[in-house]
C-alpha atoms as a PDB file:
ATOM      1  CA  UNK A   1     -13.548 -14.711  -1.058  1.00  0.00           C
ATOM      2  CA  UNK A   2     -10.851 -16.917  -2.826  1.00  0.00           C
ATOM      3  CA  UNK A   3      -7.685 -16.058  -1.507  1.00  0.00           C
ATOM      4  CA  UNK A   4      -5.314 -18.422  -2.932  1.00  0.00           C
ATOM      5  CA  UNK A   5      -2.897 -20.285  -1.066  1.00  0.00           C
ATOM      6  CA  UNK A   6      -0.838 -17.872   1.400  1.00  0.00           C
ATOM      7  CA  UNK A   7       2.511 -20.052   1.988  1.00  0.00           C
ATOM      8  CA  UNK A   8       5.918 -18.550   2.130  1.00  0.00           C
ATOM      9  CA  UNK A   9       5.359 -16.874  -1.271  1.00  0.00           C
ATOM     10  CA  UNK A  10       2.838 -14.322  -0.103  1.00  0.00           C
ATOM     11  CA  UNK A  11       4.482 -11.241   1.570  1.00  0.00           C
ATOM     12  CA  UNK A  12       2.648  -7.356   2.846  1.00  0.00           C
ATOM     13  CA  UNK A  13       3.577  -4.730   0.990  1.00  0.00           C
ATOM     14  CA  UNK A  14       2.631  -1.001   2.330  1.00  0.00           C
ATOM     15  CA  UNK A  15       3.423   1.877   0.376  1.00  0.00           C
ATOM     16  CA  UNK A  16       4.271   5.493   1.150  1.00  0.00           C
ATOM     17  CA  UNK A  17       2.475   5.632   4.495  1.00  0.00           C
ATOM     18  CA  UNK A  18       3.980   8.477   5.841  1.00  0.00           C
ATOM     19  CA  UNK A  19       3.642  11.190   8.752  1.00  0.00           C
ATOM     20  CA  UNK A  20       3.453  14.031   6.210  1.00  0.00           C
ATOM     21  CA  UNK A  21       0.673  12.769   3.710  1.00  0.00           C
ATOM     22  CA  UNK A  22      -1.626  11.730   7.389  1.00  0.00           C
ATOM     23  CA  UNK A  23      -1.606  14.779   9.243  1.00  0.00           C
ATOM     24  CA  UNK A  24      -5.082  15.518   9.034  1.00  0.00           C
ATOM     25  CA  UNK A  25      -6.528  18.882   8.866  1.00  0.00           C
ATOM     26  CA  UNK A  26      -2.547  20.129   8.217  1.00  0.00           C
ATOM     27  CA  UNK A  27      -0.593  21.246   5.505  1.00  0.00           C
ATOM     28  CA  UNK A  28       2.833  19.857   5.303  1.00  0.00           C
ATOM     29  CA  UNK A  29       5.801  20.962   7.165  1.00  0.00           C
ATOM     30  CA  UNK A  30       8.136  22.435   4.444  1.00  0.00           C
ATOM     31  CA  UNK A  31       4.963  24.487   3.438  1.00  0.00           C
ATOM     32  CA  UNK A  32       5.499  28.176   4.207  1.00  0.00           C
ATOM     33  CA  UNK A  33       2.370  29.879   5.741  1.00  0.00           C
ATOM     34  CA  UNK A  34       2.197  33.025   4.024  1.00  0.00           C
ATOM     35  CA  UNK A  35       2.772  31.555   0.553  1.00  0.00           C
ATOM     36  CA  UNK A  36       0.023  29.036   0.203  1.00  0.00           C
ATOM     37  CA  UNK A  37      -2.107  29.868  -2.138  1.00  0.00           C
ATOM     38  CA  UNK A  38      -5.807  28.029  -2.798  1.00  0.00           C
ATOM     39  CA  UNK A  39      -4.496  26.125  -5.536  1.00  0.00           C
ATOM     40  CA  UNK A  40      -0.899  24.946  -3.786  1.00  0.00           C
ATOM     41  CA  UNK A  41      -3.488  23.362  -0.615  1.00  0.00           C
ATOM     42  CA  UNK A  42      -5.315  21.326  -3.129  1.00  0.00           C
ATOM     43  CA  UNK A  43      -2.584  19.955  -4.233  1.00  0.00           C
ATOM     44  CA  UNK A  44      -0.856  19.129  -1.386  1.00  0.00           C
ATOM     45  CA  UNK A  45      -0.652  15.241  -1.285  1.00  0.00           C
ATOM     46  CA  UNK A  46      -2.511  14.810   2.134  1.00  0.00           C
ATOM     47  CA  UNK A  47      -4.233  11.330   2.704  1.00  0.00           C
ATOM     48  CA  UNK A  48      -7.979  10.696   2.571  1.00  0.00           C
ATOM     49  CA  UNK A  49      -9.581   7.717   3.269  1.00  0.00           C
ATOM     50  CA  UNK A  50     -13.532   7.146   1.934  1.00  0.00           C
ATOM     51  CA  UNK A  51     -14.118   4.096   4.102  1.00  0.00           C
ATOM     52  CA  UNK A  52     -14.312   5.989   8.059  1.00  0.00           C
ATOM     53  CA  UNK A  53     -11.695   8.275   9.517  1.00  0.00           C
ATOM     54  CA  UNK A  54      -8.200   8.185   8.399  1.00  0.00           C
ATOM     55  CA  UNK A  55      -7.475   7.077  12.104  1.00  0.00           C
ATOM     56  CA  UNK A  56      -9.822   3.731  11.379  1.00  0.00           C
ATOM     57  CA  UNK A  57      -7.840   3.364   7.696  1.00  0.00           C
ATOM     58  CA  UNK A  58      -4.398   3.326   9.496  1.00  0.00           C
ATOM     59  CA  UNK A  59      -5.955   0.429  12.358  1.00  0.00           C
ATOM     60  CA  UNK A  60      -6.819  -1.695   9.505  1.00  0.00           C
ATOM     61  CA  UNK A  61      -3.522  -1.703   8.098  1.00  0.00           C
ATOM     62  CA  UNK A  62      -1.935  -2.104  11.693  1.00  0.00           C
ATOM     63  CA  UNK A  63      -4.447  -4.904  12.494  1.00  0.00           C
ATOM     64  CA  UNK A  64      -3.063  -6.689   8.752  1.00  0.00           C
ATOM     65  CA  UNK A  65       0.455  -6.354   9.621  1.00  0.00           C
ATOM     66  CA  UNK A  66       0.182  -7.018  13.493  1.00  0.00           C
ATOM     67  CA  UNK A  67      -1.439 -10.604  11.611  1.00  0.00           C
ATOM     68  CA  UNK A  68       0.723 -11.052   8.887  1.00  0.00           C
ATOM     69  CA  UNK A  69       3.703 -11.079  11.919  1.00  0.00           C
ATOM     70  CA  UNK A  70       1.625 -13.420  14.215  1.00  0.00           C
ATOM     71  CA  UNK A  71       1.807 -16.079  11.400  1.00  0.00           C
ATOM     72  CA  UNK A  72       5.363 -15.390   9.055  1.00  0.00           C
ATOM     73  CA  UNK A  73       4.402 -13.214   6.594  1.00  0.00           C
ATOM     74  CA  UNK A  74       7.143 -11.163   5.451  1.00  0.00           C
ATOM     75  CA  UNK A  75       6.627  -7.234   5.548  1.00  0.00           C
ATOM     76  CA  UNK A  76       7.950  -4.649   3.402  1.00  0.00           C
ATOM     77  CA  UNK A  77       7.274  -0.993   3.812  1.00  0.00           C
ATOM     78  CA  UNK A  78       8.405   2.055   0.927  1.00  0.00           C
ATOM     79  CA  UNK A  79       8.809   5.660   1.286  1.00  0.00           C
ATOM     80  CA  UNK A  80       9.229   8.183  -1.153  1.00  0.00           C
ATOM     81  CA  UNK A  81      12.033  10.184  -0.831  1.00  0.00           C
ATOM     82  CA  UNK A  82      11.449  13.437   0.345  1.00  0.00           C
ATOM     83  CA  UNK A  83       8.161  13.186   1.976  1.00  0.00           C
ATOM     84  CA  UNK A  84       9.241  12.467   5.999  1.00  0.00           C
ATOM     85  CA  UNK A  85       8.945   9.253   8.095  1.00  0.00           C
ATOM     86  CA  UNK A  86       6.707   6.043   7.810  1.00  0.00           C
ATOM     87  CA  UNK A  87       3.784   6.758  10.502  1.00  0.00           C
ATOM     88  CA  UNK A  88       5.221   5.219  13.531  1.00  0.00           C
ATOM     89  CA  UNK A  89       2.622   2.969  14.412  1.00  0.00           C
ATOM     90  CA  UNK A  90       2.985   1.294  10.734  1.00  0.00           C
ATOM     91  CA  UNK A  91       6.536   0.681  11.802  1.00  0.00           C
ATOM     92  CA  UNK A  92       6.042  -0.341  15.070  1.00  0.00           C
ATOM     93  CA  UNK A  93       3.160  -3.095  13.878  1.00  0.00           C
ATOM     94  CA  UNK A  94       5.620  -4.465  10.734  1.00  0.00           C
ATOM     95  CA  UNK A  95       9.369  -4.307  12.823  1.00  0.00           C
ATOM     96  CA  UNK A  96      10.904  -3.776   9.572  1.00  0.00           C
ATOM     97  CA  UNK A  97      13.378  -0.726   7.879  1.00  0.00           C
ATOM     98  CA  UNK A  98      11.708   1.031   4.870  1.00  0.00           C
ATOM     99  CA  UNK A  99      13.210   1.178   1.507  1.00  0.00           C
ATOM    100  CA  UNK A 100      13.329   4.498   0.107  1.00  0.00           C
ATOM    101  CA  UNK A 101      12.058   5.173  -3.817  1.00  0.00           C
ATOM    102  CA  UNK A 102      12.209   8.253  -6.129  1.00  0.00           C
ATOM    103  CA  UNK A 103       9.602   7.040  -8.683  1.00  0.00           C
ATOM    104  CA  UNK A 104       5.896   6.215  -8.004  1.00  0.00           C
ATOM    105  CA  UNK A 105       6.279   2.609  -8.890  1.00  0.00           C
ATOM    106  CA  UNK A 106       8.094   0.221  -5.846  1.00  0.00           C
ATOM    107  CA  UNK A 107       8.901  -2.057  -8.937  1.00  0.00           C
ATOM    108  CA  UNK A 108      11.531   0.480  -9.578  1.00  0.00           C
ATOM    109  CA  UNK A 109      13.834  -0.212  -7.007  1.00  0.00           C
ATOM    110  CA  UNK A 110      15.916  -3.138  -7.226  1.00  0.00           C
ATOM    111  CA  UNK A 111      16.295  -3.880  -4.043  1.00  0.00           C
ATOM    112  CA  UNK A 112      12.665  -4.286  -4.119  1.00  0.00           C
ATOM    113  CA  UNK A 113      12.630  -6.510  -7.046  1.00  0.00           C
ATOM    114  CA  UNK A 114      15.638  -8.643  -5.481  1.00  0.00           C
ATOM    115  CA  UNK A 115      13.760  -8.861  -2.377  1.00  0.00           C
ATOM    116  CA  UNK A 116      10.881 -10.840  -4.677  1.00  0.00           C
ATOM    117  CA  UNK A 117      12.811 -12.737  -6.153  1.00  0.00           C
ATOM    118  CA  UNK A 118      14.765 -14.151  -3.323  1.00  0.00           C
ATOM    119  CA  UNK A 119      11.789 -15.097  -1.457  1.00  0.00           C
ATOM    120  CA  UNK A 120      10.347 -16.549  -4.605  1.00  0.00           C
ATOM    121  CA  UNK A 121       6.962 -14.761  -3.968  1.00  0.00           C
ATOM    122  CA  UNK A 122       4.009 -15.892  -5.670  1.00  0.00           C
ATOM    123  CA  UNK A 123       1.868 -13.245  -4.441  1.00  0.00           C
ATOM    124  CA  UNK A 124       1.689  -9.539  -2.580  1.00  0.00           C
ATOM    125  CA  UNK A 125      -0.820  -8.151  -0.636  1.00  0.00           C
ATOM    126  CA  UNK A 126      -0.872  -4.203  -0.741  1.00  0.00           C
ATOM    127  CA  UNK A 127      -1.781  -1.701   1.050  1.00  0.00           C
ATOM    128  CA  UNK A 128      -1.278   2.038   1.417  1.00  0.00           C
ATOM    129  CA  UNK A 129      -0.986   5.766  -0.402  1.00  0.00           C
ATOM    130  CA  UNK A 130      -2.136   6.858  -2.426  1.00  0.00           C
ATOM    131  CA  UNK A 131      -4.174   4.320  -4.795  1.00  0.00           C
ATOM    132  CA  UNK A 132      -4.210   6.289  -8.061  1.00  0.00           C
ATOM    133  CA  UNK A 133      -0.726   6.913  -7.774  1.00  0.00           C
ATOM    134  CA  UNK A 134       2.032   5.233  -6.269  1.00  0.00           C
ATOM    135  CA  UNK A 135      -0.029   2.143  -5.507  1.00  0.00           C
ATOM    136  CA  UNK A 136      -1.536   1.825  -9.147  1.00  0.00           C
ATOM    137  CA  UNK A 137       1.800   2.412 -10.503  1.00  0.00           C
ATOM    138  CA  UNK A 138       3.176  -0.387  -8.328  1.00  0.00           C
ATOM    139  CA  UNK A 139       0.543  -2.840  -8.882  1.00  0.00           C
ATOM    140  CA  UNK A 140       0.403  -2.090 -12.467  1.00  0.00           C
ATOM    141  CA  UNK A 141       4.073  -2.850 -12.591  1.00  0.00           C
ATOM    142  CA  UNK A 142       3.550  -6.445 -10.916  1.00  0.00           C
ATOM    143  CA  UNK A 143       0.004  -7.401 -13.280  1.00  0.00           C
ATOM    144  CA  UNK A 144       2.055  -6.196 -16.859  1.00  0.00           C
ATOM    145  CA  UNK A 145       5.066  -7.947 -15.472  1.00  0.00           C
ATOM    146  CA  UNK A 146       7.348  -4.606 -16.617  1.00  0.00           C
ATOM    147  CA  UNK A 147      10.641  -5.538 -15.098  1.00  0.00           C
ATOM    148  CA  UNK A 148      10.374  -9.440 -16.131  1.00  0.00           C
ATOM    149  CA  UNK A 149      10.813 -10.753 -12.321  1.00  0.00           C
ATOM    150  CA  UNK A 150      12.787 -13.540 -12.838  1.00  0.00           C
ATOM    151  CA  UNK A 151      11.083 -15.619 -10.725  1.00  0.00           C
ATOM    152  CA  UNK A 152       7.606 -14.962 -12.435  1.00  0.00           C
ATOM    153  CA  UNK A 153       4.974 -12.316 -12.306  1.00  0.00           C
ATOM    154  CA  UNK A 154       3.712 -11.564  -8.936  1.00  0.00           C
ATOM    155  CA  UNK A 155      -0.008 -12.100  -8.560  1.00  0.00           C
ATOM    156  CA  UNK A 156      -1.923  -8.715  -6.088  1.00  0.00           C
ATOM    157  CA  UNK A 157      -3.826  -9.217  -3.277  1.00  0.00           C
ATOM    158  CA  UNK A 158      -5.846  -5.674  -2.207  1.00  0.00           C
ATOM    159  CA  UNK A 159      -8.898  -4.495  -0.608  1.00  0.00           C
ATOM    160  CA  UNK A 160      -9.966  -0.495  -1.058  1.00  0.00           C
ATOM    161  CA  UNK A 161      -9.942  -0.283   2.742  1.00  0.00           C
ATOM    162  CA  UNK A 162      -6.565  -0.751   2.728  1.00  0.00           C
ATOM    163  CA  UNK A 163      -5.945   1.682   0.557  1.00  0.00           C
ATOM    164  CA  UNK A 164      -6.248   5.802   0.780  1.00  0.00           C
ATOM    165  CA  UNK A 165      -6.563   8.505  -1.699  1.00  0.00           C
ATOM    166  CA  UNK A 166      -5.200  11.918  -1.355  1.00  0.00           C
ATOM    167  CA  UNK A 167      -6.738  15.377  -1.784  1.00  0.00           C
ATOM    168  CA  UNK A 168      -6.905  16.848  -5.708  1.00  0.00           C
ATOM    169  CA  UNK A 169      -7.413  13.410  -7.140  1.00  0.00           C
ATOM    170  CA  UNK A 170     -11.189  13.304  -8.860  1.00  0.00           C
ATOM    171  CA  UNK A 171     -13.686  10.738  -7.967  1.00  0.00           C
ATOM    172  CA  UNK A 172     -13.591   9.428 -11.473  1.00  0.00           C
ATOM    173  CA  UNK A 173      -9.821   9.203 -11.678  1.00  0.00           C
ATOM    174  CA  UNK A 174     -10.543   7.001  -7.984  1.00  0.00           C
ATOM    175  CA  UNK A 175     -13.281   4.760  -9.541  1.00  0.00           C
ATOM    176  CA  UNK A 176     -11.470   3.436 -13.003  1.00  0.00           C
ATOM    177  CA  UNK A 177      -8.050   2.846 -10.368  1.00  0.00           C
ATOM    178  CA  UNK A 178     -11.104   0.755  -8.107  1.00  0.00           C
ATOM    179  CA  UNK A 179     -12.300  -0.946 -11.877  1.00  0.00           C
ATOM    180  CA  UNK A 180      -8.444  -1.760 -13.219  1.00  0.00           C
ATOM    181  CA  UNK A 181      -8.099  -3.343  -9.434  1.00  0.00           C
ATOM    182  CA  UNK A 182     -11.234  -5.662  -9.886  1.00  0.00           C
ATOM    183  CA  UNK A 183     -10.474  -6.650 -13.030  1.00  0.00           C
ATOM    184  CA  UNK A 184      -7.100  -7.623 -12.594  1.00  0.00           C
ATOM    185  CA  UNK A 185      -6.549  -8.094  -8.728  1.00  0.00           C
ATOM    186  CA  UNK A 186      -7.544 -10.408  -6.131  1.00  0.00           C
ATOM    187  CA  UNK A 187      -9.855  -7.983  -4.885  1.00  0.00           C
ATOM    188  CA  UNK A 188     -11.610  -7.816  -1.481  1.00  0.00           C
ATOM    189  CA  UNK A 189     -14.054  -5.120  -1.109  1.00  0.00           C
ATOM    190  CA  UNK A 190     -14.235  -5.215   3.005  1.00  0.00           C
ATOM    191  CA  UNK A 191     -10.317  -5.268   4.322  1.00  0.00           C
ATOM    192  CA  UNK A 192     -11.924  -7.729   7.201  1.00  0.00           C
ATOM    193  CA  UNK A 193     -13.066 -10.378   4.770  1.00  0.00           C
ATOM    194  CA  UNK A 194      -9.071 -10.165   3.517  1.00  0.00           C
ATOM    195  CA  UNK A 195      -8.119 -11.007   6.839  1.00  0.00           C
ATOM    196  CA  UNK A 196     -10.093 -13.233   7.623  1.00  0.00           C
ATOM    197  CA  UNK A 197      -9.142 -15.088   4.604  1.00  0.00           C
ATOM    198  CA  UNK A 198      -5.713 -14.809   5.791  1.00  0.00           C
ATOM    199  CA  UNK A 199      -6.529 -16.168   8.950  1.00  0.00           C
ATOM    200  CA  UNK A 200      -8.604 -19.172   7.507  1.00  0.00           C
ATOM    201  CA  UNK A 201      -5.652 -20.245   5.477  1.00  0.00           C
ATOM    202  CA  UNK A 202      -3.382 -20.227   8.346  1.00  0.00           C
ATOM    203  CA  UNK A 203      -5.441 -22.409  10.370  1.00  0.00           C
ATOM    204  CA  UNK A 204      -5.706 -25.283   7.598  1.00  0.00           C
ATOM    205  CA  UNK A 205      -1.319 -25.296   7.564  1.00  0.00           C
END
Protein backbone atom coordinates (compact mmCIF):
# COMPACT_ATOMS: atom_id res chain seq x y z
CA UNK A 1 0.00 0.00 0.00
CA UNK A 2 1.37 3.56 0.83
CA UNK A 3 3.40 3.32 3.72
CA UNK A 4 4.92 6.59 4.17
CA UNK A 5 8.41 7.18 4.72
CA UNK A 6 9.81 4.80 7.63
CA UNK A 7 13.08 6.86 8.80
CA UNK A 8 14.10 7.22 12.37
CA UNK A 9 10.63 8.57 13.26
CA UNK A 10 8.76 5.32 12.83
CA UNK A 11 9.05 2.99 15.91
CA UNK A 12 6.89 -0.82 16.84
CA UNK A 13 4.70 -0.56 19.36
CA UNK A 14 3.11 -4.00 20.87
CA UNK A 15 0.64 -3.86 23.45
CA UNK A 16 -0.35 -6.13 26.32
CA UNK A 17 0.91 -9.36 24.76
CA UNK A 18 1.04 -11.37 27.61
CA UNK A 19 1.36 -15.16 28.83
CA UNK A 20 -1.97 -14.94 30.67
CA UNK A 21 -4.38 -13.46 27.93
CA UNK A 22 -2.52 -16.46 25.21
CA UNK A 23 -2.91 -19.52 27.00
CA UNK A 24 -5.21 -21.11 24.79
CA UNK A 25 -7.87 -23.41 25.81
CA UNK A 26 -6.96 -22.12 29.72
CA UNK A 27 -8.39 -20.00 32.15
CA UNK A 28 -6.04 -17.77 33.93
CA UNK A 29 -3.87 -18.63 36.78
CA UNK A 30 -5.31 -16.56 39.72
CA UNK A 31 -8.70 -18.17 38.64
CA UNK A 32 -9.90 -20.60 41.32
CA UNK A 33 -11.38 -23.87 39.86
CA UNK A 34 -14.32 -24.43 41.84
CA UNK A 35 -15.56 -20.83 41.63
CA UNK A 36 -15.84 -20.22 37.95
CA UNK A 37 -18.94 -19.77 37.01
CA UNK A 38 -20.27 -19.66 33.05
CA UNK A 39 -20.42 -16.08 33.07
CA UNK A 40 -16.78 -15.34 34.97
CA UNK A 41 -15.11 -17.78 31.73
CA UNK A 42 -16.63 -15.49 29.23
CA UNK A 43 -15.25 -12.87 30.56
CA UNK A 44 -12.01 -13.84 31.15
CA UNK A 45 -9.75 -11.66 28.85
CA UNK A 46 -8.16 -14.65 26.88
CA UNK A 47 -6.78 -13.78 23.31
CA UNK A 48 -8.43 -14.75 20.02
CA UNK A 49 -7.16 -14.21 16.86
CA UNK A 50 -9.76 -14.42 13.55
CA UNK A 51 -6.96 -14.53 11.00
CA UNK A 52 -5.42 -18.58 11.74
CA UNK A 53 -4.34 -19.93 15.08
CA UNK A 54 -3.27 -17.73 17.81
CA UNK A 55 0.19 -19.56 17.38
CA UNK A 56 0.31 -18.05 13.52
CA UNK A 57 -0.96 -14.38 15.11
CA UNK A 58 2.02 -14.37 17.60
CA UNK A 59 4.71 -15.45 14.35
CA UNK A 60 3.50 -12.49 12.57
CA UNK A 61 4.23 -10.20 15.22
CA UNK A 62 7.67 -12.01 15.91
CA UNK A 63 8.44 -12.00 12.14
CA UNK A 64 7.59 -7.71 12.38
CA UNK A 65 9.78 -7.20 15.24
CA UNK A 66 12.61 -9.79 14.31
CA UNK A 67 12.45 -7.01 10.95
CA UNK A 68 11.96 -3.93 12.55
CA UNK A 69 15.52 -5.01 14.60
CA UNK A 70 17.27 -6.19 11.33
CA UNK A 71 16.91 -2.56 10.02
CA UNK A 72 16.77 0.14 13.39
CA UNK A 73 13.45 0.37 14.21
CA UNK A 74 12.97 1.11 17.71
CA UNK A 75 10.66 -1.36 19.78
CA UNK A 76 8.49 -0.72 22.60
CA UNK A 77 6.46 -3.32 24.35
CA UNK A 78 3.45 -2.47 27.37
CA UNK A 79 1.95 -4.60 29.92
CA UNK A 80 -0.83 -4.05 32.03
CA UNK A 81 -0.27 -4.34 35.43
CA UNK A 82 -1.53 -7.25 36.94
CA UNK A 83 -1.97 -9.56 34.11
CA UNK A 84 1.67 -11.71 34.17
CA UNK A 85 4.66 -11.57 31.76
CA UNK A 86 5.06 -10.42 28.03
CA UNK A 87 5.00 -13.91 26.01
CA UNK A 88 8.60 -14.74 25.91
CA UNK A 89 9.08 -15.12 22.42
CA UNK A 90 7.70 -11.33 21.93
CA UNK A 91 10.55 -10.42 24.20
CA UNK A 92 13.04 -12.45 22.92
CA UNK A 93 12.26 -11.13 19.05
CA UNK A 94 12.14 -7.11 20.34
CA UNK A 95 15.36 -7.31 23.17
CA UNK A 96 13.67 -4.63 24.94
CA UNK A 97 12.14 -4.14 28.91
CA UNK A 98 8.33 -3.54 28.96
CA UNK A 99 6.75 -0.58 30.48
CA UNK A 100 4.08 -1.36 32.78
CA UNK A 101 0.44 0.67 32.53
CA UNK A 102 -2.70 0.71 34.77
CA UNK A 103 -5.09 2.28 32.19
CA UNK A 104 -6.07 0.82 28.75
CA UNK A 105 -4.53 3.64 26.85
CA UNK A 106 -0.27 3.42 26.50
CA UNK A 107 -0.71 7.28 25.94
CA UNK A 108 -1.17 7.34 29.62
CA UNK A 109 2.10 6.71 30.76
CA UNK A 110 4.58 9.30 30.54
CA UNK A 111 7.31 7.51 30.11
CA UNK A 112 5.64 6.41 27.06
CA UNK A 113 4.85 9.80 25.86
CA UNK A 114 8.58 10.98 26.72
CA UNK A 115 9.83 8.10 24.89
CA UNK A 116 7.89 9.81 21.60
CA UNK A 117 8.90 12.69 22.01
CA UNK A 118 12.56 12.14 22.40
CA UNK A 119 12.81 10.16 19.36
CA UNK A 120 10.74 12.74 17.58
CA UNK A 121 8.49 9.98 16.04
CA UNK A 122 6.46 10.75 13.18
CA UNK A 123 4.77 7.55 13.10
CA UNK A 124 3.93 4.03 15.15
CA UNK A 125 3.21 0.87 13.93
CA UNK A 126 0.99 -1.28 16.39
CA UNK A 127 0.38 -4.34 17.12
CA UNK A 128 -1.13 -6.51 19.84
CA UNK A 129 -4.21 -7.15 22.56
CA UNK A 130 -6.75 -6.70 22.51
CA UNK A 131 -8.01 -4.32 19.53
CA UNK A 132 -11.28 -3.03 21.00
CA UNK A 133 -9.65 -2.26 24.06
CA UNK A 134 -6.34 -1.38 25.01
CA UNK A 135 -5.21 -0.99 21.41
CA UNK A 136 -8.25 1.29 20.33
CA UNK A 137 -7.78 3.23 23.39
CA UNK A 138 -4.11 3.72 22.52
CA UNK A 139 -4.50 4.49 18.98
CA UNK A 140 -7.38 6.66 19.63
CA UNK A 141 -5.19 8.58 21.99
CA UNK A 142 -2.39 9.15 19.19
CA UNK A 143 -5.27 10.08 16.04
CA UNK A 144 -7.28 12.82 18.66
CA UNK A 145 -3.88 13.93 19.78
CA UNK A 146 -5.29 13.77 23.73
CA UNK A 147 -2.09 14.43 25.57
CA UNK A 148 -0.82 17.27 22.99
CA UNK A 149 2.67 15.36 22.20
CA UNK A 150 4.83 18.05 22.01
CA UNK A 151 6.51 17.01 19.22
CA UNK A 152 3.24 16.58 17.08
CA UNK A 153 0.56 14.00 16.70
CA UNK A 154 1.78 10.62 15.94
CA UNK A 155 0.43 9.22 12.70
CA UNK A 156 -0.71 4.78 13.15
CA UNK A 157 0.49 2.27 11.15
CA UNK A 158 -1.73 -1.27 11.73
CA UNK A 159 -2.84 -4.27 9.99
CA UNK A 160 -5.84 -6.58 11.72
CA UNK A 161 -3.39 -9.49 11.58
CA UNK A 162 -1.43 -7.93 13.89
CA UNK A 163 -3.89 -7.46 16.08
CA UNK A 164 -6.11 -10.04 18.42
CA UNK A 165 -9.40 -9.85 20.07
CA UNK A 166 -10.31 -11.49 23.25
CA UNK A 167 -13.25 -13.69 24.27
CA UNK A 168 -16.76 -11.69 25.38
CA UNK A 169 -16.13 -8.91 22.94
CA UNK A 170 -19.14 -9.02 20.09
CA UNK A 171 -18.43 -9.19 16.47
CA UNK A 172 -20.03 -5.84 15.99
CA UNK A 173 -18.13 -4.13 18.78
CA UNK A 174 -14.83 -5.89 16.55
CA UNK A 175 -16.06 -4.54 13.14
CA UNK A 176 -16.75 -0.56 13.98
CA UNK A 177 -12.93 -0.86 16.04
CA UNK A 178 -11.83 -2.52 12.19
CA UNK A 179 -14.05 0.75 10.49
CA UNK A 180 -12.56 3.66 13.06
CA UNK A 181 -8.99 1.89 12.03
CA UNK A 182 -9.63 2.32 8.18
CA UNK A 183 -10.83 5.48 8.39
CA UNK A 184 -8.30 6.99 10.35
CA UNK A 185 -5.17 4.62 10.18
CA UNK A 186 -2.68 3.62 7.75
CA UNK A 187 -4.32 0.46 7.39
CA UNK A 188 -3.02 -2.80 5.87
CA UNK A 189 -5.46 -5.52 5.66
CA UNK A 190 -2.74 -8.56 5.13
CA UNK A 191 0.17 -8.01 8.02
CA UNK A 192 2.61 -9.37 5.00
CA UNK A 193 1.83 -6.53 2.64
CA UNK A 194 2.90 -4.20 5.96
CA UNK A 195 6.07 -5.82 5.91
CA UNK A 196 6.79 -5.90 2.92
CA UNK A 197 6.25 -2.28 2.72
CA UNK A 198 8.63 -2.00 5.45
CA UNK A 199 11.08 -3.88 3.72
CA UNK A 200 10.67 -1.93 0.34
CA UNK A 201 11.39 1.29 2.10
CA UNK A 202 14.46 0.03 3.64
CA UNK A 203 15.95 -1.02 0.51
CA UNK A 204 15.50 2.52 -1.28
CA UNK A 205 17.71 4.23 2.10
Amino acid sequence: MYLHRIRAKTAVVVIDMQEKSFKLGKLPPDYVAEKVTEEIYRKCRMAEYKYGTLEQGIQRVCKLLNLARDIGIPILITESIGDHETIPRIIEAANVVPIQKAFDSAFSVPNFRRWIELLELKSIIVAGFEISKCVLATIRDAVEDTYKIKTGRVRIITSPELLFTGRGQTEERVEETLRFLREKTEFHEAAEGLIAAIHREHEVR
